[in-house]
Protein backbone atom coordinates (compact mmCIF):
# COMPACT_ATOMS: atom_id res chain seq x y z
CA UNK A 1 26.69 -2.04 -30.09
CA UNK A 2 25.15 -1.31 -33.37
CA UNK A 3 28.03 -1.78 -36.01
CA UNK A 4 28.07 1.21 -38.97
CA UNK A 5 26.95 -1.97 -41.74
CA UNK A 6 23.86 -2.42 -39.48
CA UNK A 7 23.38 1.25 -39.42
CA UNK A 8 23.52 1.53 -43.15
CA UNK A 9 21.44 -1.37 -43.80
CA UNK A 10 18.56 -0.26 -41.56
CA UNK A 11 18.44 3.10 -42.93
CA UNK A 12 18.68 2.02 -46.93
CA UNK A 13 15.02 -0.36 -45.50
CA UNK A 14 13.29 2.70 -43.69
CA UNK A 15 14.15 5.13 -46.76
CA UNK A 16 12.82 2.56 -49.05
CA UNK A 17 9.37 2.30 -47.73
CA UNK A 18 9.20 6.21 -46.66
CA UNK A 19 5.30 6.53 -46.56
CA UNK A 20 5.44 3.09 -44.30
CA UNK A 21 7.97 4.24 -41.99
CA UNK A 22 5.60 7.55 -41.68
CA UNK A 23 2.14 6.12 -40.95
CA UNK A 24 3.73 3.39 -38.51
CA UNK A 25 5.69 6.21 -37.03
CA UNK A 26 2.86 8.74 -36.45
CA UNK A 27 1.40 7.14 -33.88
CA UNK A 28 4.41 7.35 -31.91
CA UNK A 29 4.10 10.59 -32.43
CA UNK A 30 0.57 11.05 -31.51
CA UNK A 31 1.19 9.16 -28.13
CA UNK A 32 4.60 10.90 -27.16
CA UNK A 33 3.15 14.41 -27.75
CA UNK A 34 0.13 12.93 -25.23
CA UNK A 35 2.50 12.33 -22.82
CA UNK A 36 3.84 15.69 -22.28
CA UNK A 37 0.67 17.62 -23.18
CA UNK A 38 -1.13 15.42 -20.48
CA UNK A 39 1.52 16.42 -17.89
CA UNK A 40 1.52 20.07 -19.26
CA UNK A 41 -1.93 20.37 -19.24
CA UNK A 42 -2.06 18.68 -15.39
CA UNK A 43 0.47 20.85 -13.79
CA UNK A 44 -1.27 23.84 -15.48
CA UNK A 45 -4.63 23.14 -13.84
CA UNK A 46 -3.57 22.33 -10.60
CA UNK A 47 -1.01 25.47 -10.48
CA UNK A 48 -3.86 27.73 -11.39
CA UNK A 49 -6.48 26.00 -8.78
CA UNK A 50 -3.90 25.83 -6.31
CA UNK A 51 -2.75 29.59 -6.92
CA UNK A 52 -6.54 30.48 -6.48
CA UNK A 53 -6.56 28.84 -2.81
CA UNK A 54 -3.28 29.98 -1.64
CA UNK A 55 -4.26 33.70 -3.29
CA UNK A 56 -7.11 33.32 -0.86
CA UNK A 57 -4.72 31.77 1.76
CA UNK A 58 -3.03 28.89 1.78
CA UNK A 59 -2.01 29.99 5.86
CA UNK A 60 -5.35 31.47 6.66
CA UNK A 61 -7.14 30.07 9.94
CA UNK A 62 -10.93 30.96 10.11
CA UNK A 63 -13.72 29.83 12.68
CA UNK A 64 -16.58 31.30 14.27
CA UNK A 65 -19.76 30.11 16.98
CA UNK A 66 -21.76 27.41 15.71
CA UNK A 67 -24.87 27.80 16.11
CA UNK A 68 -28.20 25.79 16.05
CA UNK A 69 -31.64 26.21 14.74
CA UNK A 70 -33.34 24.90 17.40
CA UNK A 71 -31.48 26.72 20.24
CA UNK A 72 -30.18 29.98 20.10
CA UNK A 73 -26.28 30.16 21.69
CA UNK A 74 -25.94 32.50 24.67
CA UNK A 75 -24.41 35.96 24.27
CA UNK A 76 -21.50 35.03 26.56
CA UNK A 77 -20.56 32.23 23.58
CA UNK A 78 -20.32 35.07 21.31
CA UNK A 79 -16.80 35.97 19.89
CA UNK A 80 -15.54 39.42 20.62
CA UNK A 81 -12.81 41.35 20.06
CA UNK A 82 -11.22 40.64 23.30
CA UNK A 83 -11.02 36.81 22.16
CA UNK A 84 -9.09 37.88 18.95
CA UNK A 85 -6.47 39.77 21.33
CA UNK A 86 -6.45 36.81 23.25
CA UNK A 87 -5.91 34.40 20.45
CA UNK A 88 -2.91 37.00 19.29
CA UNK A 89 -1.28 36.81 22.42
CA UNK A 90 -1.97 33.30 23.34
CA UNK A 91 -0.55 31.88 20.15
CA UNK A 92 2.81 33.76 18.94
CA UNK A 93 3.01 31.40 15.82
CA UNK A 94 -0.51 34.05 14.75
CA UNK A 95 0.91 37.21 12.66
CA UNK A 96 -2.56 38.95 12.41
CA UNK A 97 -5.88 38.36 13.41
CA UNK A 98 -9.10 39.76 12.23
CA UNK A 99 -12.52 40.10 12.52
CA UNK A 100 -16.22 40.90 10.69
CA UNK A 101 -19.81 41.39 11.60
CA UNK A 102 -21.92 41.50 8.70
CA UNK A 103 -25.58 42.65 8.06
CA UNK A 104 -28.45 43.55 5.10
CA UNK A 105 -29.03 46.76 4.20
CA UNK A 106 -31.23 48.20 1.74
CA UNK A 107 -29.85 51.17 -0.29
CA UNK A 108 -31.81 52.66 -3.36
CA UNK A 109 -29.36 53.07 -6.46
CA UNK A 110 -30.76 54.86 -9.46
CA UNK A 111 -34.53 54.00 -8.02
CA UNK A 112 -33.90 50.44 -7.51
CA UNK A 113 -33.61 49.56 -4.13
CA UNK A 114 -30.57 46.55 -3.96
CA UNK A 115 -29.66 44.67 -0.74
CA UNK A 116 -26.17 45.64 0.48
CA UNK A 117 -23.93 43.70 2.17
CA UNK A 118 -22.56 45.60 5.04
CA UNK A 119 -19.39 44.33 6.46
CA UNK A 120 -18.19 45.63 9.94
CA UNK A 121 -14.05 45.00 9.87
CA UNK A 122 -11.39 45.52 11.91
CA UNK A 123 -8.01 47.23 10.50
CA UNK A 124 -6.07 44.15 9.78
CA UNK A 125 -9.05 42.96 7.36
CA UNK A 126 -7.62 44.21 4.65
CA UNK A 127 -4.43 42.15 4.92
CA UNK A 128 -5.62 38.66 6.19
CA UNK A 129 -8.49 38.71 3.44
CA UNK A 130 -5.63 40.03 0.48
CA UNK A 131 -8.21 42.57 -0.80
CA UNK A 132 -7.00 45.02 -3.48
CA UNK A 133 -7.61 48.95 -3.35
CA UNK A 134 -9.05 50.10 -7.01
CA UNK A 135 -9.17 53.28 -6.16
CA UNK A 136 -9.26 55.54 -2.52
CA UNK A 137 -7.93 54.03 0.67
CA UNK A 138 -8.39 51.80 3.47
CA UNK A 139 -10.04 52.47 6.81
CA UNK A 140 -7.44 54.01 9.02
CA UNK A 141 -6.83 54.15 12.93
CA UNK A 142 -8.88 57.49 13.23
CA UNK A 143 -12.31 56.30 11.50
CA UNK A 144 -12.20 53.04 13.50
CA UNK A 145 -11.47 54.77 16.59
CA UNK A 146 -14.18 57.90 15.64
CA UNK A 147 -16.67 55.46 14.29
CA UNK A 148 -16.41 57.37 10.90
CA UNK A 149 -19.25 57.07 8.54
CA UNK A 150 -16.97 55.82 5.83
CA UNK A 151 -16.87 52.98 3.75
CA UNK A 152 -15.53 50.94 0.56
CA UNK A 153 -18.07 49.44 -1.72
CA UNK A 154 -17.01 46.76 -4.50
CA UNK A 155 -16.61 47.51 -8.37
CA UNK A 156 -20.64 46.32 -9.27
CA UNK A 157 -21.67 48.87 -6.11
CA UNK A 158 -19.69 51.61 -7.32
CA UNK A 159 -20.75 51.05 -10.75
CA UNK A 160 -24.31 50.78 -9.90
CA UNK A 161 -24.04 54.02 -7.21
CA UNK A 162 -22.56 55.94 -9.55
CA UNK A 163 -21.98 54.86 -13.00
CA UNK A 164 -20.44 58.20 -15.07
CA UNK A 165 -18.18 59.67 -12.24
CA UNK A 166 -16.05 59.25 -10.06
CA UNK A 167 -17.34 57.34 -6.42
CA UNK A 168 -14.61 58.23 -4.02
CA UNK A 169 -15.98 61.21 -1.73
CA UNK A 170 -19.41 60.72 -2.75
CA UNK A 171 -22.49 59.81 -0.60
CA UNK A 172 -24.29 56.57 0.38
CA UNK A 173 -27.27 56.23 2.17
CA UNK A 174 -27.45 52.19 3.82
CA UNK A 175 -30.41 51.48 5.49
CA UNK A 176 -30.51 54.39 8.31
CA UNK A 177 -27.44 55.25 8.12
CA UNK A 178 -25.48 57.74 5.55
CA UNK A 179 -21.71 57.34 4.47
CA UNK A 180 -18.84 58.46 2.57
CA UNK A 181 -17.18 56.50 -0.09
CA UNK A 182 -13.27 56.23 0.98
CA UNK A 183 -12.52 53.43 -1.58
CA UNK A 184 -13.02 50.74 -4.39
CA UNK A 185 -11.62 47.43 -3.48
CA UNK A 186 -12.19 44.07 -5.27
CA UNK A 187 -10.67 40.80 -3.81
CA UNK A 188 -7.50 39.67 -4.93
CA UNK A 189 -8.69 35.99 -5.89
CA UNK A 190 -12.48 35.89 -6.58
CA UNK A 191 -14.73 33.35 -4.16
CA UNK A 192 -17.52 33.89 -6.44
CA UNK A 193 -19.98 34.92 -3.61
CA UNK A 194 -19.30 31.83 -1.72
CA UNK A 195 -17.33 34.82 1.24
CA UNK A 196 -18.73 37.01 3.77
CA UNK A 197 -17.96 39.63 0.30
CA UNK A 198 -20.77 39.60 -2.20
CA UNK A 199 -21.16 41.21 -5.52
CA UNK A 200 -22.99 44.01 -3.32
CA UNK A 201 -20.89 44.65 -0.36
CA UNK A 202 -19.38 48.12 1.35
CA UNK A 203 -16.97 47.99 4.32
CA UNK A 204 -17.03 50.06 7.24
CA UNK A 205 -15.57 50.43 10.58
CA UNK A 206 -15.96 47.20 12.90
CA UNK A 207 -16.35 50.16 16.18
CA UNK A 208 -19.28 51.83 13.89
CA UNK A 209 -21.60 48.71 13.32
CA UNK A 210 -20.88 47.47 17.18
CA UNK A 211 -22.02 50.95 18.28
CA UNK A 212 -25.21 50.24 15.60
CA UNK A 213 -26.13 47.08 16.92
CA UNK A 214 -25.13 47.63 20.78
CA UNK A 215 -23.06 44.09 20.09
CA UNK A 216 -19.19 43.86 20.25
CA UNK A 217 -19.94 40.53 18.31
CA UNK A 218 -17.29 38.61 15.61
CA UNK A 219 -19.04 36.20 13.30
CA UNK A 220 -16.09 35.33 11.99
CA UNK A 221 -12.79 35.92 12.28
CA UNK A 222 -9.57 34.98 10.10
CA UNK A 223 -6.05 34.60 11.53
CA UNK A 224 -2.96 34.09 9.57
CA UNK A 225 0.44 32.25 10.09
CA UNK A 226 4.04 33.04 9.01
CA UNK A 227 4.23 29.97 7.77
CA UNK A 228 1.71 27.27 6.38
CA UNK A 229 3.12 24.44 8.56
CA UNK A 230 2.26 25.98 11.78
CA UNK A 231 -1.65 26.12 10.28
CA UNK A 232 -2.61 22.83 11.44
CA UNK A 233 -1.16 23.63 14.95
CA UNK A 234 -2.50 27.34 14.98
CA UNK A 235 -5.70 25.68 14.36
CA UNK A 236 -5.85 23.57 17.63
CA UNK A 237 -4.80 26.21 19.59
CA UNK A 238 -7.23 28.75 18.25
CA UNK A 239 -9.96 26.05 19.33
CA UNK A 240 -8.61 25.61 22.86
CA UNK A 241 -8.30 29.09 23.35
CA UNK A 242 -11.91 30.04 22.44
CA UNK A 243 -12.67 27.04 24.69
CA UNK A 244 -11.32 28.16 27.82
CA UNK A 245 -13.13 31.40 27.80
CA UNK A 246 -16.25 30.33 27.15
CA UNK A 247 -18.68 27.95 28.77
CA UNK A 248 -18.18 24.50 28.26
CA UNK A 249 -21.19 23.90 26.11
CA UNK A 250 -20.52 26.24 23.08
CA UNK A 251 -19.08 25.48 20.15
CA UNK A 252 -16.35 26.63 17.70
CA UNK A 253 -15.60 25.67 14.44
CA UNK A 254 -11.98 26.60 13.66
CA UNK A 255 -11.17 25.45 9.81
CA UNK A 256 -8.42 26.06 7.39
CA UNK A 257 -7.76 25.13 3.79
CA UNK A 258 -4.97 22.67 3.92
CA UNK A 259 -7.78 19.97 3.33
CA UNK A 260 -9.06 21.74 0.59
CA UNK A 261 -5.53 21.91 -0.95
CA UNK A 262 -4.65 18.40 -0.27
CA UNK A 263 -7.74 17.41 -2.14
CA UNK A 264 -6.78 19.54 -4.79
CA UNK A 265 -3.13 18.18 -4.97
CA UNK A 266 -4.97 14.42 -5.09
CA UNK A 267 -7.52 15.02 -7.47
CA UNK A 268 -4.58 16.25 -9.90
CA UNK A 269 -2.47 13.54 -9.38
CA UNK A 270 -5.63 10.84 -9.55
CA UNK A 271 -6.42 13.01 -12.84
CA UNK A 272 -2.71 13.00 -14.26
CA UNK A 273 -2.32 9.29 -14.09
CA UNK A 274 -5.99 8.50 -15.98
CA UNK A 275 -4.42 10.55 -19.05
CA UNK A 276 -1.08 8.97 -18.96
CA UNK A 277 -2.95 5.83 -19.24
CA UNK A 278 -4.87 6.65 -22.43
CA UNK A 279 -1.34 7.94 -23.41
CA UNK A 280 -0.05 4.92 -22.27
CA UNK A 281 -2.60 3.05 -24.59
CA UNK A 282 -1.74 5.38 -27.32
CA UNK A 283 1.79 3.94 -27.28
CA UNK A 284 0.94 0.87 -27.01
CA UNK A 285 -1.47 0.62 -30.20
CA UNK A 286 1.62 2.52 -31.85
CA UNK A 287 3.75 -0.14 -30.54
CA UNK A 288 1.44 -2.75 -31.62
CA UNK A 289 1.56 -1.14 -35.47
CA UNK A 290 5.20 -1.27 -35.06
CA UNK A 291 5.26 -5.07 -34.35
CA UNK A 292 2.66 -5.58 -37.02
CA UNK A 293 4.90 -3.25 -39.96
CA UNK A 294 8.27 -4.83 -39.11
CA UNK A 295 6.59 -8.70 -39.16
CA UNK A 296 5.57 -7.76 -42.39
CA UNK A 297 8.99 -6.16 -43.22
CA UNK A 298 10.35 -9.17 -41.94
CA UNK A 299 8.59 -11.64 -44.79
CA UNK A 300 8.89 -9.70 -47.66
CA UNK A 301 12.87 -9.50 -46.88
CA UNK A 302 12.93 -12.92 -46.24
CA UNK A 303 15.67 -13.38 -49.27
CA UNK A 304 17.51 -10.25 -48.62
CA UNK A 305 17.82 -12.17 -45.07
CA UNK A 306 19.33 -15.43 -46.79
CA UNK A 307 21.30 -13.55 -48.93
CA UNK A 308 23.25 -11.27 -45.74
CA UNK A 309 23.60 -14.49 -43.89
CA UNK A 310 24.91 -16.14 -46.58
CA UNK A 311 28.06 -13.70 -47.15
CA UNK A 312 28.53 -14.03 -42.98
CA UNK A 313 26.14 -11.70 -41.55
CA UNK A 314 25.98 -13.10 -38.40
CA UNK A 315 22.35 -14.02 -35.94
CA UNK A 316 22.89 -10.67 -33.99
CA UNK A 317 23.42 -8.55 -36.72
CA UNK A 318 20.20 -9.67 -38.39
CA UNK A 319 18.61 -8.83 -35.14
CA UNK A 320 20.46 -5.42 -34.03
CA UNK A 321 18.90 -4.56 -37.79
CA UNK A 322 15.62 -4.76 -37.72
CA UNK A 323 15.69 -3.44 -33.85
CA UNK A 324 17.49 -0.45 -35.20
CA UNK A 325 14.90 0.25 -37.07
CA UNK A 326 12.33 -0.16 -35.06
CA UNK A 327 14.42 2.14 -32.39
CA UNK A 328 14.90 4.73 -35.63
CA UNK A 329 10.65 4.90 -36.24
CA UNK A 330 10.09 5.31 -32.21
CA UNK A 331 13.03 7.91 -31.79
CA UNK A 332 11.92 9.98 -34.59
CA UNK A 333 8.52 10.01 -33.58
CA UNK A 334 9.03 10.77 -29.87
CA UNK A 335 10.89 13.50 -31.16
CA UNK A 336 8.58 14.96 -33.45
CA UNK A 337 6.04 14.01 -30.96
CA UNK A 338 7.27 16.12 -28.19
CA UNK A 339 8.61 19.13 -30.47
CA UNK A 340 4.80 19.27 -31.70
CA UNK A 341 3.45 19.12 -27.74
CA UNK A 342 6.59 22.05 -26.65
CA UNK A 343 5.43 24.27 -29.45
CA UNK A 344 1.77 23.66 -29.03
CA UNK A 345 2.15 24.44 -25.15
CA UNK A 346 4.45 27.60 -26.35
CA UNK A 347 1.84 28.78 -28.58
CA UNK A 348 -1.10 28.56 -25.74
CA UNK A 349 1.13 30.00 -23.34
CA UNK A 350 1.01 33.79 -25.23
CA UNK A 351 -3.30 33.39 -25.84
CA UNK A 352 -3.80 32.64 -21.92
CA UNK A 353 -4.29 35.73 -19.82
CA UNK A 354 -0.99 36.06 -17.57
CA UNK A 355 -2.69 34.00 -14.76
CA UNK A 356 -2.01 31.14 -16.24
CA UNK A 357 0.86 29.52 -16.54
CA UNK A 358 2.30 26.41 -18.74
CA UNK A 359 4.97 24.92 -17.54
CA UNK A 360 6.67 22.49 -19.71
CA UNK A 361 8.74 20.19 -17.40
CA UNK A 362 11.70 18.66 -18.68
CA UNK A 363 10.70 15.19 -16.95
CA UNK A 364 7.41 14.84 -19.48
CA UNK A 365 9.98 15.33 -22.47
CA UNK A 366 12.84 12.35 -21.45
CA UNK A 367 9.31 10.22 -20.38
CA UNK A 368 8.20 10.58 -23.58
CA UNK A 369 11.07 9.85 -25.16
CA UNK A 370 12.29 7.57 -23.17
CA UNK A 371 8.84 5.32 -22.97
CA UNK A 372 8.43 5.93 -26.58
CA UNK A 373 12.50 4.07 -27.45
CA UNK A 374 11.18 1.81 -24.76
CA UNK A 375 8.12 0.85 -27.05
CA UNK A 376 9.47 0.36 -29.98
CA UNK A 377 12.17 -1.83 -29.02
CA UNK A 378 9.51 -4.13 -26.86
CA UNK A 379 7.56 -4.85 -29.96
CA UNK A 380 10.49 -4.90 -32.26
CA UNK A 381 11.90 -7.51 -30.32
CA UNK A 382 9.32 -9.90 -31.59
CA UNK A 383 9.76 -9.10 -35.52
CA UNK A 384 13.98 -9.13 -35.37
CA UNK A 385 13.93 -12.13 -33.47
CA UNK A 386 12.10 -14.04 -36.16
CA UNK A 387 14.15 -12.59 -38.37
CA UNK A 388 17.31 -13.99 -37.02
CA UNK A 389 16.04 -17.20 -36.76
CA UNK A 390 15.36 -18.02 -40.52
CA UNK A 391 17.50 -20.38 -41.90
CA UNK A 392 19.62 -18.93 -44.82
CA UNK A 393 18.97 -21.89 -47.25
CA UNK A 394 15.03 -21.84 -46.78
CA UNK A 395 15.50 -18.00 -46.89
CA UNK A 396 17.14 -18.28 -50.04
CA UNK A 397 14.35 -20.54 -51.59
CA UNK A 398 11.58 -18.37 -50.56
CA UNK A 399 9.86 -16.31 -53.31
């Protein structure tokens, strides 16, 4: 225990070389506000990447036929509809199942004829594939059942189709074939074109582009689970079921984005531990100027040493000292360190839009703190040990 003399003593040193104590402290500083703007800034990123995949679907199944260049797969191996009912009823763990068939149409908007995405989707689309309604509505029972001539075309379609008014009720000739604008839908996290939806797309009934193409054919279908640890399960099974009712020889490929999640998860962990690291470092070169301040501290009190051992000041006390103040210049600067990184993360928090969050955990604030303490006594160990070593009648002599 740190006796009050030892207290006083250490502080009357560190208030007598203020500008010292600073500078050696502000490294402390620099690397304890590191620490828990490293973390911040880690559980940040991988909350908002993470959010983006599970805002796509973090218990979303999806597969479809593979099929080859060189050999065209057999319309038996096709998907259908009656293979997603199957799936649905096979597989009770499966809450909804749906199902697309896309194809390229040409539609001329304001004299410039643009490729559209045309999306044939069943009811539950809308659901599974967390798409958001702008504006209209969504493709009811009746217009998949009446193969309406309806559809929902994204924000850049509408825009282009009709850019001072508004699109719902309005027509739209694709290809052949004329519809109705029912809606405006956008998706609810962007894939950036890398989906069946493009910047160009319109929905319409799955019944209505089957009855175009004479094909009751799914190219891909999405399924979704209750909960995300029956996806990896759901995922075999949706395999084996396609499987047994269709020829040995075709072939399915049923994915899901755990991997891609996982991968995410390790590639912010793999990323959090580099910048602790170079935190790590940064504490250590602050430790380091500690050492180097307080064996400097130590030689030019070498006679104010003598003197307190002279009038009884005992080896520990000497020590306890000049760790004490070591402790004192890592302490403070762990705590200004960390108030710095809290209000810096504070102030970012209200410029971000409200996607993003910044979480401040209260484990990056005690590491810092803690490590920091944990640094400065380390490498004050060295300078208080030689300190309590001196002999009081050579420390006496010295000049």
């Amino acid at each position: 225990m740190f006796q009050r003399e030892t207290f006083r003593v250490a502080f009357d040193a560190l208030r007598a070389n203020k500008l010292r104590a600073f500078l050696t402290m502000l490294g402390v500083v620099i690397g304890s506000a590191c620490i828990v703007l490293v973390i911040t800034v880690s559980l940040t990123g991988s909350h908002y990447i993470i959010g983006q995949i599970e805002g796509v679907g973090a218990n979303l199944v999806y597969g479809n036929l593979v099929t080859s260049g060189v050999q065209t797969a057999a319309l038996s191996d096709q998907i259908t509809l009656a293979d997603l009912e199957a799936i649905k009823e096979a597989i009770p763990q499966v809450v909804e199942i749906a199902g697309y068939h896309e194809l390229s149409m040409t539609a001329v908007l304001n004299s410039v004829a643009r490729t559209v995405n045309v999306i044939g989707v069943t009811e539950p689309y809308l659901r599974v594939r967390n798409l958001v309604i702008l504006r209209g509505r969504w493709l009811d029972y009746d217009d998949m059942q009446m193969r309406s001539k309806v559809c929902l075309v994204t924000e850049h379609l509408a825009k282009l189709a009709y850019p001072d008014q508004d699109p719902i009720g309005q027509p739209l000739r694709l290809g052949e074939l004329n519809f109705t604008i029912i809606g405006v839908f956008r998706e609810q996290v962007s894939t950036f074109g890398q989906s069946e939806i493009l910047q160009d797309s319109a929905l319409v009934p799955f019944q209505l582009i089957s009855s175009f193409t004479g094909r009751n054919i799914v190219n891909t279908f999405y399924a979704t689970t209750d909960n995300p640890q029956d996806v990896p399960m759901v995922t075999r099974e949706i395999g084996n079921v396609l499987r047994s009712r269709h020829r040995s020889g075709a072939d399915y490929q049923v994915q899901n984005l755990a991997a891609i999640l996982a991968a995410v998860r390790n590639i912010a962990s793999a990323l959090t531990v580099v910048l602790l690291v170079i935190a790590g470092i940064a504490l250590v070169i602050s430790g380091v100027g500690i050492m180097n301040i307080m064996l400097v501290t130590v030689t030019e009190r070498t006679r104010e040493i003598g003197i307190r051992k002279a009038v009884g000041a005992r080896r520990r006390e000497i020590m306890d000292q000049f760790l004490l103040e070591a402790l004192i210049i890592s302490g403070t600067g762990a705590a200004l360190g960390t108030i710095i990184a809290v209000s810096l993360a504070m102030v970012t928090r209200t410029l971000l839009p409200p996607q993003f969050s910044v979480p401040v955990p209260w484990f990056s604030v005690v590491l810092a703190i803690g490590v920091s303490c944990m640094t400065g006594l380390i490498f004050g160990y060295l300078p208080a040990n030689k300190a309590a070593k001196l002999q009081p009648t050579e420390s006496l002599h010295y000049e």
